[in-house]
PDB file of N, CA and C in Angstrom:
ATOM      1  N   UNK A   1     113.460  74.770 128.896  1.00  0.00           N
ATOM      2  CA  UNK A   1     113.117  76.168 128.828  1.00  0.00           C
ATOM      3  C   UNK A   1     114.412  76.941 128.580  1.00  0.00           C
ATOM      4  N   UNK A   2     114.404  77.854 127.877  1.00  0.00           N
ATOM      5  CA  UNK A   2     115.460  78.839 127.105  1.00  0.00           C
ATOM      6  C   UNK A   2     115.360  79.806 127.235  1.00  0.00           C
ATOM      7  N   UNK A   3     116.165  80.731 127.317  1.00  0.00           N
ATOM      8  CA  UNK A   3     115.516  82.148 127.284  1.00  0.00           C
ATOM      9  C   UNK A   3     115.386  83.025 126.304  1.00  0.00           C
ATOM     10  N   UNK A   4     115.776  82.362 125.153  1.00  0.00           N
ATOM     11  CA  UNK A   4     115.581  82.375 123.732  1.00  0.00           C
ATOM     12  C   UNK A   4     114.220  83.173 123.295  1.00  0.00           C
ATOM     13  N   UNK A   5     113.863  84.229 122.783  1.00  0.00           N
ATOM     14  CA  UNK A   5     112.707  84.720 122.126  1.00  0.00           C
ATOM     15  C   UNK A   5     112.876  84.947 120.678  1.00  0.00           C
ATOM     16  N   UNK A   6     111.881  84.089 120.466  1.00  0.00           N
ATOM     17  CA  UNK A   6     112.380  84.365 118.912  1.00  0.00           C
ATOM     18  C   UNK A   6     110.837  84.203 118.306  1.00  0.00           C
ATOM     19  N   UNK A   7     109.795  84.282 118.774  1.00  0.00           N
ATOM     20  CA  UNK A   7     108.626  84.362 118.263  1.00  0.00           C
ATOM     21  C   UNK A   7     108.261  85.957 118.028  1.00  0.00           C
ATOM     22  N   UNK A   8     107.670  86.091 117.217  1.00  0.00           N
ATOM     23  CA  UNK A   8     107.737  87.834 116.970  1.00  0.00           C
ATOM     24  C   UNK A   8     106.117  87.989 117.206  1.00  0.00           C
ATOM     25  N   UNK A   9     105.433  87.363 117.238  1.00  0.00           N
ATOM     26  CA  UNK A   9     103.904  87.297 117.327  1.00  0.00           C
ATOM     27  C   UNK A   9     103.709  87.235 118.948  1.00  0.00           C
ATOM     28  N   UNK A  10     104.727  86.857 119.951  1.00  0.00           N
ATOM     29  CA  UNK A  10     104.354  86.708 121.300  1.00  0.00           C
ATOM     30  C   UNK A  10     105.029  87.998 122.118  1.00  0.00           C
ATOM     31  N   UNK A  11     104.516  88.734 122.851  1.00  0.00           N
ATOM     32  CA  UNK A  11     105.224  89.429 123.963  1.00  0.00           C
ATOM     33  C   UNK A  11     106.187  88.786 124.261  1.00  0.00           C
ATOM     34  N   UNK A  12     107.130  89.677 125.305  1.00  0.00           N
ATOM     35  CA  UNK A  12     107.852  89.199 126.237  1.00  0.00           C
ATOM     36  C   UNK A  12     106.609  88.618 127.659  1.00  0.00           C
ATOM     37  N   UNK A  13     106.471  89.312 128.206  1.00  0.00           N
ATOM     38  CA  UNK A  13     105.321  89.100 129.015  1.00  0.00           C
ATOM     39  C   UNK A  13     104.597  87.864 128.608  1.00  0.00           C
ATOM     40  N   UNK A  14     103.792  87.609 127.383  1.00  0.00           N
ATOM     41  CA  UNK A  14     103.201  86.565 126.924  1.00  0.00           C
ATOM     42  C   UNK A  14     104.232  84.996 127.375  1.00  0.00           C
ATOM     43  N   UNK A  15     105.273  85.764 127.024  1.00  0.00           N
ATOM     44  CA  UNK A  15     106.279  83.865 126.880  1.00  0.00           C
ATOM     45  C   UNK A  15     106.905  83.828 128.526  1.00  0.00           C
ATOM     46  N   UNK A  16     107.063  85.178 129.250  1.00  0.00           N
ATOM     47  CA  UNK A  16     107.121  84.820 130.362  1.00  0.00           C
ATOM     48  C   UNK A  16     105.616  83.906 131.696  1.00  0.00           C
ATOM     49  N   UNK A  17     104.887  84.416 131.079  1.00  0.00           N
ATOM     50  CA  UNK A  17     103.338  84.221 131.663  1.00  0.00           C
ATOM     51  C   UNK A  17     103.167  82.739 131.426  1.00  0.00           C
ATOM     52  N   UNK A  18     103.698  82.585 130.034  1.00  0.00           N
ATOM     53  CA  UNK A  18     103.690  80.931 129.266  1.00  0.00           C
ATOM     54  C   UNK A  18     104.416  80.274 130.079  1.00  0.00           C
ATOM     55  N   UNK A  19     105.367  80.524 130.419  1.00  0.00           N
ATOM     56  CA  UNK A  19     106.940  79.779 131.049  1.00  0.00           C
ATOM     57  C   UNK A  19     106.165  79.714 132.174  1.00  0.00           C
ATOM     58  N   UNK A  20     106.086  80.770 133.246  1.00  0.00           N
ATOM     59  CA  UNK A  20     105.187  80.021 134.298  1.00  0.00           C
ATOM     60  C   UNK A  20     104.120  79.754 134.531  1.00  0.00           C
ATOM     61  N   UNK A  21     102.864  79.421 133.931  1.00  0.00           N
ATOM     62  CA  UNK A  21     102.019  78.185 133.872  1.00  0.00           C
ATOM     63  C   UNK A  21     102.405  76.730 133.834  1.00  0.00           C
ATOM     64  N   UNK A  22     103.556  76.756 132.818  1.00  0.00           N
ATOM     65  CA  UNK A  22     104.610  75.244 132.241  1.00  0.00           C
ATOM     66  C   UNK A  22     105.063  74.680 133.956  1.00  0.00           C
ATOM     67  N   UNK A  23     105.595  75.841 134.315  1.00  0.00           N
ATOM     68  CA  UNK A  23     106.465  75.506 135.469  1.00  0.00           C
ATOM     69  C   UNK A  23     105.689  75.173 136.630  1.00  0.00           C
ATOM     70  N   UNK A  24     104.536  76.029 136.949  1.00  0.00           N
ATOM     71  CA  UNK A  24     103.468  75.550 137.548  1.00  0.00           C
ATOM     72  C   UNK A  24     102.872  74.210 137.339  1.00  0.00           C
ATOM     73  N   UNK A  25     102.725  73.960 136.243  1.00  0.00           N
ATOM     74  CA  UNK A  25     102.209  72.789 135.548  1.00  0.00           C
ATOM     75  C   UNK A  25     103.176  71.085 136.080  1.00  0.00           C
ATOM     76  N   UNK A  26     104.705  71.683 135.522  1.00  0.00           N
ATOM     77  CA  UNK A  26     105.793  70.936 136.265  1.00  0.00           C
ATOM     78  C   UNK A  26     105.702  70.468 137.945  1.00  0.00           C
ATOM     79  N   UNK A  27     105.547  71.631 138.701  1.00  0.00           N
ATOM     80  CA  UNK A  27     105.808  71.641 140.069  1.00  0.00           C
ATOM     81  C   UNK A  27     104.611  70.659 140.468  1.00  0.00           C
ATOM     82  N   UNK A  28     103.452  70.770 139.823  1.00  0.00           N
ATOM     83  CA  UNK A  28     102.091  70.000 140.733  1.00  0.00           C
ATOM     84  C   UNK A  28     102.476  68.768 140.554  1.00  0.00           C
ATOM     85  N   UNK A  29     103.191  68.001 139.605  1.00  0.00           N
ATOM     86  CA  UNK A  29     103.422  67.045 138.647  1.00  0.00           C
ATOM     87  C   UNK A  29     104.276  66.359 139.684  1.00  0.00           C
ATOM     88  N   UNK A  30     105.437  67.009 139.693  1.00  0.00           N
ATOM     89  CA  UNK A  30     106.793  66.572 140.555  1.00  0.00           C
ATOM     90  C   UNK A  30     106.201  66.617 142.204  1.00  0.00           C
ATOM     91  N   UNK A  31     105.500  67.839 142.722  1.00  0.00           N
ATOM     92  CA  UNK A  31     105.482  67.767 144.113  1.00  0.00           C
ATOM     93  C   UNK A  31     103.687  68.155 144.536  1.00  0.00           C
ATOM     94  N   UNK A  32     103.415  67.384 143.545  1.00  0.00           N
ATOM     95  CA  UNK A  32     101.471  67.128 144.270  1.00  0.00           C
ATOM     96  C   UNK A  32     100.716  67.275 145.791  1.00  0.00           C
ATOM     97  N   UNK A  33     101.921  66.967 146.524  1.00  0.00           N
ATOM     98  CA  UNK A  33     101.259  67.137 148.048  1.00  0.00           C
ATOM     99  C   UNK A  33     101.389  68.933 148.380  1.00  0.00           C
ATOM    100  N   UNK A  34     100.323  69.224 149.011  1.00  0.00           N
ATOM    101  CA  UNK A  34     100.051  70.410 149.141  1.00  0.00           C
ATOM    102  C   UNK A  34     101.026  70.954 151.090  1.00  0.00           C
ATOM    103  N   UNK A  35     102.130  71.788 150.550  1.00  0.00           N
ATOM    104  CA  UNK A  35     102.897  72.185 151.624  1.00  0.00           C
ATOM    105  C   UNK A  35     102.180  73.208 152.657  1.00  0.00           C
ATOM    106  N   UNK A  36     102.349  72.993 153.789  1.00  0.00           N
ATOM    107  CA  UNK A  36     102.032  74.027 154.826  1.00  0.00           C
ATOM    108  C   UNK A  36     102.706  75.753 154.055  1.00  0.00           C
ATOM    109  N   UNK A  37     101.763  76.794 154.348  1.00  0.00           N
ATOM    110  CA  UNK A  37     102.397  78.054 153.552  1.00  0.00           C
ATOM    111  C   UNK A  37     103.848  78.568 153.953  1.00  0.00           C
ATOM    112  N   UNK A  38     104.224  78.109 155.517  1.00  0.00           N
ATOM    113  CA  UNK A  38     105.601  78.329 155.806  1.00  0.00           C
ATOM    114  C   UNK A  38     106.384  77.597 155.019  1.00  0.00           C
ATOM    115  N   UNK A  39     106.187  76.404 154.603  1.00  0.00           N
ATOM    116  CA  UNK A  39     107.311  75.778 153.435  1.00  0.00           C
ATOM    117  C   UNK A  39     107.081  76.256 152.376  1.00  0.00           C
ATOM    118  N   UNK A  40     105.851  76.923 151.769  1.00  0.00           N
ATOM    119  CA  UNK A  40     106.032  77.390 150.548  1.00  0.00           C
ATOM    120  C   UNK A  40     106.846  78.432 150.049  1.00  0.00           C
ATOM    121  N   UNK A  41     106.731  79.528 151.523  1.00  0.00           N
ATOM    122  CA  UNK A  41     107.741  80.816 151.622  1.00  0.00           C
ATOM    123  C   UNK A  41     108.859  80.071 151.607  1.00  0.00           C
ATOM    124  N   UNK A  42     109.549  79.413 152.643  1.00  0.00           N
ATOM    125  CA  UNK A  42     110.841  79.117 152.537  1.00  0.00           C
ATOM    126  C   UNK A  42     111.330  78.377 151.217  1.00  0.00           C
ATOM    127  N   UNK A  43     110.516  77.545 150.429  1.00  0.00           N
ATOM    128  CA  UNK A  43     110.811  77.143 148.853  1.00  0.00           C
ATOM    129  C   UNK A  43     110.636  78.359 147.993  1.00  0.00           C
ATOM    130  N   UNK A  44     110.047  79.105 147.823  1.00  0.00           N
ATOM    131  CA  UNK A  44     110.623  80.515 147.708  1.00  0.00           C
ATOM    132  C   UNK A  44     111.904  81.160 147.922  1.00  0.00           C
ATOM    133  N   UNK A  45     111.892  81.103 149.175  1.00  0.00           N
ATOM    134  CA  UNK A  45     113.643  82.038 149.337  1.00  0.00           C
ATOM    135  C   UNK A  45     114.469  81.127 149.030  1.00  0.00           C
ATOM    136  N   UNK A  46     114.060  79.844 149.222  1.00  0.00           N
ATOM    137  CA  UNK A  46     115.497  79.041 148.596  1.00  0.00           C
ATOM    138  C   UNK A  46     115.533  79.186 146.415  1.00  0.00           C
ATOM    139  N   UNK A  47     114.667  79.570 145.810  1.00  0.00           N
ATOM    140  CA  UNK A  47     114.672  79.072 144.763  1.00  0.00           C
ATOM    141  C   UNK A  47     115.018  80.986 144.136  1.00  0.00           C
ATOM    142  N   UNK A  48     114.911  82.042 145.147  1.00  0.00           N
ATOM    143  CA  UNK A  48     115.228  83.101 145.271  1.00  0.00           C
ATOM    144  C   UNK A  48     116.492  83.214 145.424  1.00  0.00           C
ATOM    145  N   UNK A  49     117.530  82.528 146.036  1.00  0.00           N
ATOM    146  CA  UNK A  49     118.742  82.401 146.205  1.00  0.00           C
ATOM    147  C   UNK A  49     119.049  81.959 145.482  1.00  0.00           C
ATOM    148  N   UNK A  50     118.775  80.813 144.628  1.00  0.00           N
ATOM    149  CA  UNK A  50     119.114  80.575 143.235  1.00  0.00           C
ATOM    150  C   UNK A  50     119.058  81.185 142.162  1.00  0.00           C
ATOM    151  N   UNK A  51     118.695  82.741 142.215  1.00  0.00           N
ATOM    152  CA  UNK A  51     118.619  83.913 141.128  1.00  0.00           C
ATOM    153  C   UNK A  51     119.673  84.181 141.529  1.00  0.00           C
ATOM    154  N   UNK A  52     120.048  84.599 143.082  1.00  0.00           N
ATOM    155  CA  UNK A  52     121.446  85.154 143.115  1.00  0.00           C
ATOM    156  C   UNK A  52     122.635  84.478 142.625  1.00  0.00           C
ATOM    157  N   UNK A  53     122.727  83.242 142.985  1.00  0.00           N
ATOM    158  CA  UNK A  53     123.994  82.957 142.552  1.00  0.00           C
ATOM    159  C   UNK A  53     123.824  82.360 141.166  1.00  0.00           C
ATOM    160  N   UNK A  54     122.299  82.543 140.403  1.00  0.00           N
ATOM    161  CA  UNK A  54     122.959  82.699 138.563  1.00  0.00           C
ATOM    162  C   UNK A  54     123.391  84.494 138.699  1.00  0.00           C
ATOM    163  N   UNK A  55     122.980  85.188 139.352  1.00  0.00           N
ATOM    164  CA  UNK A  55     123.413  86.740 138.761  1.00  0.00           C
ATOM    165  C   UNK A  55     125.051  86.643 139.024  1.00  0.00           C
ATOM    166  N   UNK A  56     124.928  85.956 140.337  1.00  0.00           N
ATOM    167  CA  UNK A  56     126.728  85.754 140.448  1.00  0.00           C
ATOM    168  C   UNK A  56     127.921  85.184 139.442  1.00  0.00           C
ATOM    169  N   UNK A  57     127.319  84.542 138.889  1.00  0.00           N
ATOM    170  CA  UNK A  57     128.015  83.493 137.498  1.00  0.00           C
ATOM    171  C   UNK A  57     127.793  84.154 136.629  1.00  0.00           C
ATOM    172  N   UNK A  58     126.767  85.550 136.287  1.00  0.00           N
ATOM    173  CA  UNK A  58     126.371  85.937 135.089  1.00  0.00           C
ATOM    174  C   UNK A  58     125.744  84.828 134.103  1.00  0.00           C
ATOM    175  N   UNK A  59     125.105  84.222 134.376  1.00  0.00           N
ATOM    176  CA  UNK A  59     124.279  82.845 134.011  1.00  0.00           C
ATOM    177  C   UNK A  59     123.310  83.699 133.714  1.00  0.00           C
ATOM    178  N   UNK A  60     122.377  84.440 132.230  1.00  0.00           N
ATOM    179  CA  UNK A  60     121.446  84.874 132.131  1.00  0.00           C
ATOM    180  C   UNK A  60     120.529  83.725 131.628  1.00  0.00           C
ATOM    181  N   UNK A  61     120.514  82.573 131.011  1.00  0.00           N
ATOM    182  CA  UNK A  61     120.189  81.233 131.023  1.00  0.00           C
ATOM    183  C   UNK A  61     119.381  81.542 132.451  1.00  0.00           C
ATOM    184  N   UNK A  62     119.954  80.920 133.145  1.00  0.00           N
ATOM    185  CA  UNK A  62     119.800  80.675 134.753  1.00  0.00           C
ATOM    186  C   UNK A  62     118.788  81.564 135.351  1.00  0.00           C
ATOM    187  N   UNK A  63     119.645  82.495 135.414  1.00  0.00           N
ATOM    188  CA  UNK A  63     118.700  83.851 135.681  1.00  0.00           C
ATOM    189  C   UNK A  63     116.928  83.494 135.632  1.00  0.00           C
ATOM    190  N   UNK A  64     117.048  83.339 134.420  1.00  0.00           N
ATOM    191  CA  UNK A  64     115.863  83.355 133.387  1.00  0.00           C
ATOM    192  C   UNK A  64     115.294  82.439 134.501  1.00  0.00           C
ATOM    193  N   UNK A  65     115.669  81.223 134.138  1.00  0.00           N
ATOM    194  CA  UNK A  65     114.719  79.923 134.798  1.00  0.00           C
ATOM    195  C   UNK A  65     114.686  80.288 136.109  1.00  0.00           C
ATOM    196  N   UNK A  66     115.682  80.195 136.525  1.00  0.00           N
ATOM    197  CA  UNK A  66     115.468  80.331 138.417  1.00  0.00           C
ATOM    198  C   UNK A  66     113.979  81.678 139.179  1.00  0.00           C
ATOM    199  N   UNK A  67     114.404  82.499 138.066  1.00  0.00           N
ATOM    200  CA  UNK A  67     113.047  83.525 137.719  1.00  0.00           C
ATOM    201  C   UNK A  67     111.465  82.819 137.789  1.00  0.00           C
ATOM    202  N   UNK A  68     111.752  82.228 136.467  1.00  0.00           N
ATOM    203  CA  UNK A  68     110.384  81.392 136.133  1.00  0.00           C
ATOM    204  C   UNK A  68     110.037  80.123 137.201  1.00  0.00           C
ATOM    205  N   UNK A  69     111.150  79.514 138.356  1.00  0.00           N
ATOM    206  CA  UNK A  69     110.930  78.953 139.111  1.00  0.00           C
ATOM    207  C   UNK A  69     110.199  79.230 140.223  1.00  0.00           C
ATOM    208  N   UNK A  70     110.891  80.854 140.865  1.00  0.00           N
ATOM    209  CA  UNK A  70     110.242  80.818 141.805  1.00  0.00           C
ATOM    210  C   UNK A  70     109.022  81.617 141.674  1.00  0.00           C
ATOM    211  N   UNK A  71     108.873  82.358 140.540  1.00  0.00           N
ATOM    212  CA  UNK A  71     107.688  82.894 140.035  1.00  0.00           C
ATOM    213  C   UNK A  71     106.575  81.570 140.521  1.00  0.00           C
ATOM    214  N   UNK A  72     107.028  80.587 139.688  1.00  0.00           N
ATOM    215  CA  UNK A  72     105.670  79.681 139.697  1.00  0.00           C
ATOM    216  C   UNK A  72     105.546  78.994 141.348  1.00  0.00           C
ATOM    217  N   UNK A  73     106.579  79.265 142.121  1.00  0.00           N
ATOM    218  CA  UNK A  73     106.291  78.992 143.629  1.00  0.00           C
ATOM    219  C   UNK A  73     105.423  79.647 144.090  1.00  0.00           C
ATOM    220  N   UNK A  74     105.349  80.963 143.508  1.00  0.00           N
ATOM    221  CA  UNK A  74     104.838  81.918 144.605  1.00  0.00           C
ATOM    222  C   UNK A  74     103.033  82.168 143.843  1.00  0.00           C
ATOM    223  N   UNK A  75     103.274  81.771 142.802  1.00  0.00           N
ATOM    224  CA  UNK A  75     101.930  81.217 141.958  1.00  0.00           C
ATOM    225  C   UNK A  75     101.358  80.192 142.681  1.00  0.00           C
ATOM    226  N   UNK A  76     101.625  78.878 143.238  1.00  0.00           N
ATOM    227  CA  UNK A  76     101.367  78.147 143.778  1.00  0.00           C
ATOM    228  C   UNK A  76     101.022  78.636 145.320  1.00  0.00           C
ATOM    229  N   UNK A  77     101.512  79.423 145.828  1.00  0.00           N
ATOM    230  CA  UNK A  77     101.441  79.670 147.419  1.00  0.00           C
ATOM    231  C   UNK A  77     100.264  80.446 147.272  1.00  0.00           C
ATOM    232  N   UNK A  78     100.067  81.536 146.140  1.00  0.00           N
ATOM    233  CA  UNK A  78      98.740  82.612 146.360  1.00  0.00           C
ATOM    234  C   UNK A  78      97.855  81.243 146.007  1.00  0.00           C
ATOM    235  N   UNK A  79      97.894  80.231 145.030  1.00  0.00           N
ATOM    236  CA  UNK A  79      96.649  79.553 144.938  1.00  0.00           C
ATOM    237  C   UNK A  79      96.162  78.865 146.061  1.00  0.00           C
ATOM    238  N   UNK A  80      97.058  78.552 147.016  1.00  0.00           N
ATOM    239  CA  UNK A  80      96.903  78.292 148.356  1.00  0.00           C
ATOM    240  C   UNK A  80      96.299  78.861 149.499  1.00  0.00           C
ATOM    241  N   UNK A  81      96.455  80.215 149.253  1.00  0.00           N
ATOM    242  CA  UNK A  81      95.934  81.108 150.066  1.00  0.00           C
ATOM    243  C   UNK A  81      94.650  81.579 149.733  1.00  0.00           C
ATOM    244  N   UNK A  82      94.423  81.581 148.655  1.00  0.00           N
ATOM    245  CA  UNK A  82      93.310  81.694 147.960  1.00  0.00           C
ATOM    246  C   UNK A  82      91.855  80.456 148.421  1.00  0.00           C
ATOM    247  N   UNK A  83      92.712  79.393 148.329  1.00  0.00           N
ATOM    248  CA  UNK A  83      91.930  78.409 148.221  1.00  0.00           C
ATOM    249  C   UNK A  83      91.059  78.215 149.940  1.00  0.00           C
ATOM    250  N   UNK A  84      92.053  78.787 150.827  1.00  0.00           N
ATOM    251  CA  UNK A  84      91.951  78.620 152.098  1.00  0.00           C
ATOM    252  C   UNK A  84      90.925  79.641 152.790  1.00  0.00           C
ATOM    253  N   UNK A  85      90.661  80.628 151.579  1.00  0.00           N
ATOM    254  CA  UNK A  85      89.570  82.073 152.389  1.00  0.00           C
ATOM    255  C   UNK A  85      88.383  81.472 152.029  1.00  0.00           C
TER     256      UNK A  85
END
């Protein structure tokens, strides 16, 4: 993933929305077992702290992904919560 836009036919929004489904898609893949919601928050703030220190490096690369990472955490935690009402 890049943070590269270079499709002129897609939003920004569109390729961000795209990026995390992918990443969502990734995470079930890599970590299938379903976490208690307190670990999901705390994989959150940890993958939230990893925005800071790309803003710290000026890593807009980084930025980007660490974005689309914990985006798709917190995608995963509402589907959780969801699933549980």
């Amino acid at each position: 993933m890049t943070m590269g836009y270079e499709n002129e036919n897609e939003t920004p929004r569109t390729k961000i929305l795209t990026d995390i489904n992918k990443e969502c898609e990734r995470q079930n893949i890599k970590h299938p077992n379903e976490l208690n919601l307190q670990m999901r928050f705390i994989t959150i703030m940890e993958e939230a702290g990893e925005v800071a220190e790309a803003l710290q490096e000026n890593d807009m690369d980084s930025v980007y992904r660490e974005l689309i990472e914990t985006a798709a955490c917190c995608v995963r935690m509402a589907e959780q919560v969801l699933l549980q009402e």
